[in-house]
Protein backbone atom coordinates (compact mmCIF):
# COMPACT_ATOMS: atom_id res chain seq x y z
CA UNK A 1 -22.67 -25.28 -7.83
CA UNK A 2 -22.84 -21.83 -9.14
CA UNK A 3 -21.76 -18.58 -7.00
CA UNK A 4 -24.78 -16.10 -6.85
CA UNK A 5 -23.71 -12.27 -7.98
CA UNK A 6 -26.68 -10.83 -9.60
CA UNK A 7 -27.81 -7.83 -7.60
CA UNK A 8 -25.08 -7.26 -5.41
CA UNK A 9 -23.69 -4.13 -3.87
CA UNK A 10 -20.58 -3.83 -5.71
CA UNK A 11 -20.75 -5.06 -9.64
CA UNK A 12 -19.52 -8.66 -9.46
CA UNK A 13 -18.48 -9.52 -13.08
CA UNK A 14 -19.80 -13.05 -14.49
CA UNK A 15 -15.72 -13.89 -15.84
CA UNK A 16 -14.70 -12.84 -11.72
CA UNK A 17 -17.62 -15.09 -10.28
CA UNK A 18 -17.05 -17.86 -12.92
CA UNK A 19 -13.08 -18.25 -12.57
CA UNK A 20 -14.25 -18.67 -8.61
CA UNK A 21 -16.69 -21.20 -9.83
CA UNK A 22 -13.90 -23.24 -11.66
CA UNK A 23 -11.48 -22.94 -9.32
CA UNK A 24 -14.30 -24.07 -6.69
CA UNK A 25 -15.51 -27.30 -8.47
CA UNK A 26 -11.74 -28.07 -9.53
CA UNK A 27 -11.00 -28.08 -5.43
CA UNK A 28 -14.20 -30.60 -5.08
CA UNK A 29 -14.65 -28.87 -1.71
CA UNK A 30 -17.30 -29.31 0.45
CA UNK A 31 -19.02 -27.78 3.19
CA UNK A 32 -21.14 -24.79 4.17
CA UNK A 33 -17.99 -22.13 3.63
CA UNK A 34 -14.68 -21.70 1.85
CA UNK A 35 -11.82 -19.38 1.89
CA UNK A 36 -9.57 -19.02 -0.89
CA UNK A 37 -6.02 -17.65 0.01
CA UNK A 38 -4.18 -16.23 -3.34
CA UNK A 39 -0.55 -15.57 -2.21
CA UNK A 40 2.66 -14.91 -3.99
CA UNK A 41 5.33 -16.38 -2.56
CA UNK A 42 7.64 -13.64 -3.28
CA UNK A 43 5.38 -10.85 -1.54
CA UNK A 44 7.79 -8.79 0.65
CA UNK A 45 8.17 -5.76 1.71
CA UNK A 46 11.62 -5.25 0.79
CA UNK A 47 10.89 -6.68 -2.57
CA UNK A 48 6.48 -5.57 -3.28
CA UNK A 49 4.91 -7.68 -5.19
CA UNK A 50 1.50 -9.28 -5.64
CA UNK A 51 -0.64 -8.73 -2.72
CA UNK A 52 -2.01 -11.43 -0.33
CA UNK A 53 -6.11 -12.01 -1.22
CA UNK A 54 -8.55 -13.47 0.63
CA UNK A 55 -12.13 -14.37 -0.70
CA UNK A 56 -14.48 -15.87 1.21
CA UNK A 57 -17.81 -17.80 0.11
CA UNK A 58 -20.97 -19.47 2.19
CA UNK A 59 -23.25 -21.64 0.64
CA UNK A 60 -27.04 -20.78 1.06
CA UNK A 61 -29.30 -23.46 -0.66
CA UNK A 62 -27.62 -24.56 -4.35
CA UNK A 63 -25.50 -21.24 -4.36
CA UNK A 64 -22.40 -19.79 -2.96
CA UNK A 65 -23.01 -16.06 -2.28
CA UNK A 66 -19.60 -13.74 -1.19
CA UNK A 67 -19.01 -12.91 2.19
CA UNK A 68 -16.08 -10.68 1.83
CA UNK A 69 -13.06 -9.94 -0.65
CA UNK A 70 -9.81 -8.58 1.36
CA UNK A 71 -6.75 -7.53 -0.33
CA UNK A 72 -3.60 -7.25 1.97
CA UNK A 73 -0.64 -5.25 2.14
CA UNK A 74 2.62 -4.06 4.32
CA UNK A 75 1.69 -1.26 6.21
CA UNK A 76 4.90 0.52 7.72
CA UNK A 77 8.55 0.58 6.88
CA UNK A 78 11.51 -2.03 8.19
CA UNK A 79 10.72 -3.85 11.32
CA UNK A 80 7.50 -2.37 12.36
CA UNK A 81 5.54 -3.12 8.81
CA UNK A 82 2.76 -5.45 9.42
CA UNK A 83 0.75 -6.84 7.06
CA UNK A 84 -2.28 -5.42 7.29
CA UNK A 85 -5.94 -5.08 5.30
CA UNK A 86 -5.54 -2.58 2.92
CA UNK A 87 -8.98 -3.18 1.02
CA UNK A 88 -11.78 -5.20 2.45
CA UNK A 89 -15.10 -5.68 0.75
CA UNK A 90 -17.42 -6.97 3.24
CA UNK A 91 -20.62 -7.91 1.47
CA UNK A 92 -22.79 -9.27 4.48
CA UNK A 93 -22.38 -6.19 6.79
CA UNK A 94 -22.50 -4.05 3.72
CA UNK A 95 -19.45 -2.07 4.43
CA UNK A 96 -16.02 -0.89 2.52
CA UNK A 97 -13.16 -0.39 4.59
CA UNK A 98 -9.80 1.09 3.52
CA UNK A 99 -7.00 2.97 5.46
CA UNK A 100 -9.21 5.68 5.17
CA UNK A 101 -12.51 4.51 7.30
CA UNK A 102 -15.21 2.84 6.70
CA UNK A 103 -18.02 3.28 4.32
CA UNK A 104 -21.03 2.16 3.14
CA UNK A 105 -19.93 -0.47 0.54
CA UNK A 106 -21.68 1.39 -2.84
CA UNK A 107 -19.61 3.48 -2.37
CA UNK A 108 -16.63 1.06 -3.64
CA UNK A 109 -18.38 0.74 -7.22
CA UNK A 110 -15.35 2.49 -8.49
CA UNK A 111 -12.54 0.65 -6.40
CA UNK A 112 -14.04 -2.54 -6.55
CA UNK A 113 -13.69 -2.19 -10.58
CA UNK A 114 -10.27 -1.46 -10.91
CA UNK A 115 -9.21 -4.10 -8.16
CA UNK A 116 -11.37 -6.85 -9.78
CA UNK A 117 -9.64 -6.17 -13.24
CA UNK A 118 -6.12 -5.98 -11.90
CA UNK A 119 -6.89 -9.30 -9.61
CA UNK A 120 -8.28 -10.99 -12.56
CA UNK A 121 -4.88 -9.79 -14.76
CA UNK A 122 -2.70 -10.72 -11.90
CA UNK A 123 -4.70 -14.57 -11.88
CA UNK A 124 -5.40 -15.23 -15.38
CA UNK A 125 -2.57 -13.22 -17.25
CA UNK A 126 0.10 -13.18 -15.00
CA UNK A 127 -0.63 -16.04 -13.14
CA UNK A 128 1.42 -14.66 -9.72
CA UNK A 129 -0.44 -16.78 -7.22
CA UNK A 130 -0.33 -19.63 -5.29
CA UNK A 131 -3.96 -21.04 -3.88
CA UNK A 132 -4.91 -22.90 -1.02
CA UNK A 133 -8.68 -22.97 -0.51
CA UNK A 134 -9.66 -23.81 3.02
């Protein structure tokens, strides 16, 4: 099944969408939703890392279409840091949120970009995550 990103918000790229797609059919999941979780297990704050990233898919009809990209982070210093969303693309209320506010998401055209390219370095190149898909 094939992940719809044609004429979306923010500018999808067919090599982001089709990774999803292989990692998607490789899972054989099934149901009307999944979550992918892409964590490195050596995230801390003490030591940074690779942040935590959460992508989340429905399926309408024969297609999976996005429901929202969210990139974590530690927020804070020594006890009190939480882990907390630092990006969150959130393409079915059409909003961007950041530590800034919250925005209309075309207005993340820019940010969306650069974090797709690093992601898709940090997955491909790198390959500094561990996956469950829920």
């Amino acid at each position: 099944m094939r992940i719809h990103y044609d004429g979306l918000a923010l500018p999808v790229s067919t090599k982001f969408a089709h990774e999803l797609e292989v990692l998607l059919n490789n899972s054989q999941t099934s149901g009307e939703s999944v979550t992918f979780n892409f964590r490195d297990p050596n995230y801390s704050i003490k030591r940074g890392g690779f942040h935590p990233v959460e992508i989340r898919l429905e399926r309408q009809g024969n297609k999976w279409h996005f429901c929202y990209i969210t990139d974590f982070a530690y927020i804070g210093s020594g006890p009190y840091a939480e882990l907390t969303k630092e990006l969150d693309f959130d393409f079915q209320s059409g909003v961007f949120q950041n530590l800034f506010g919250v925005f209309p998401i075309e207005q993340a055209k820019d940010m969306y970009q650069i974090w797709e390219g690093n992601f898709l370095y940090y997955l491909l190149e790198l390959e500094a995550f561990e996956l469950t898909i829920q």
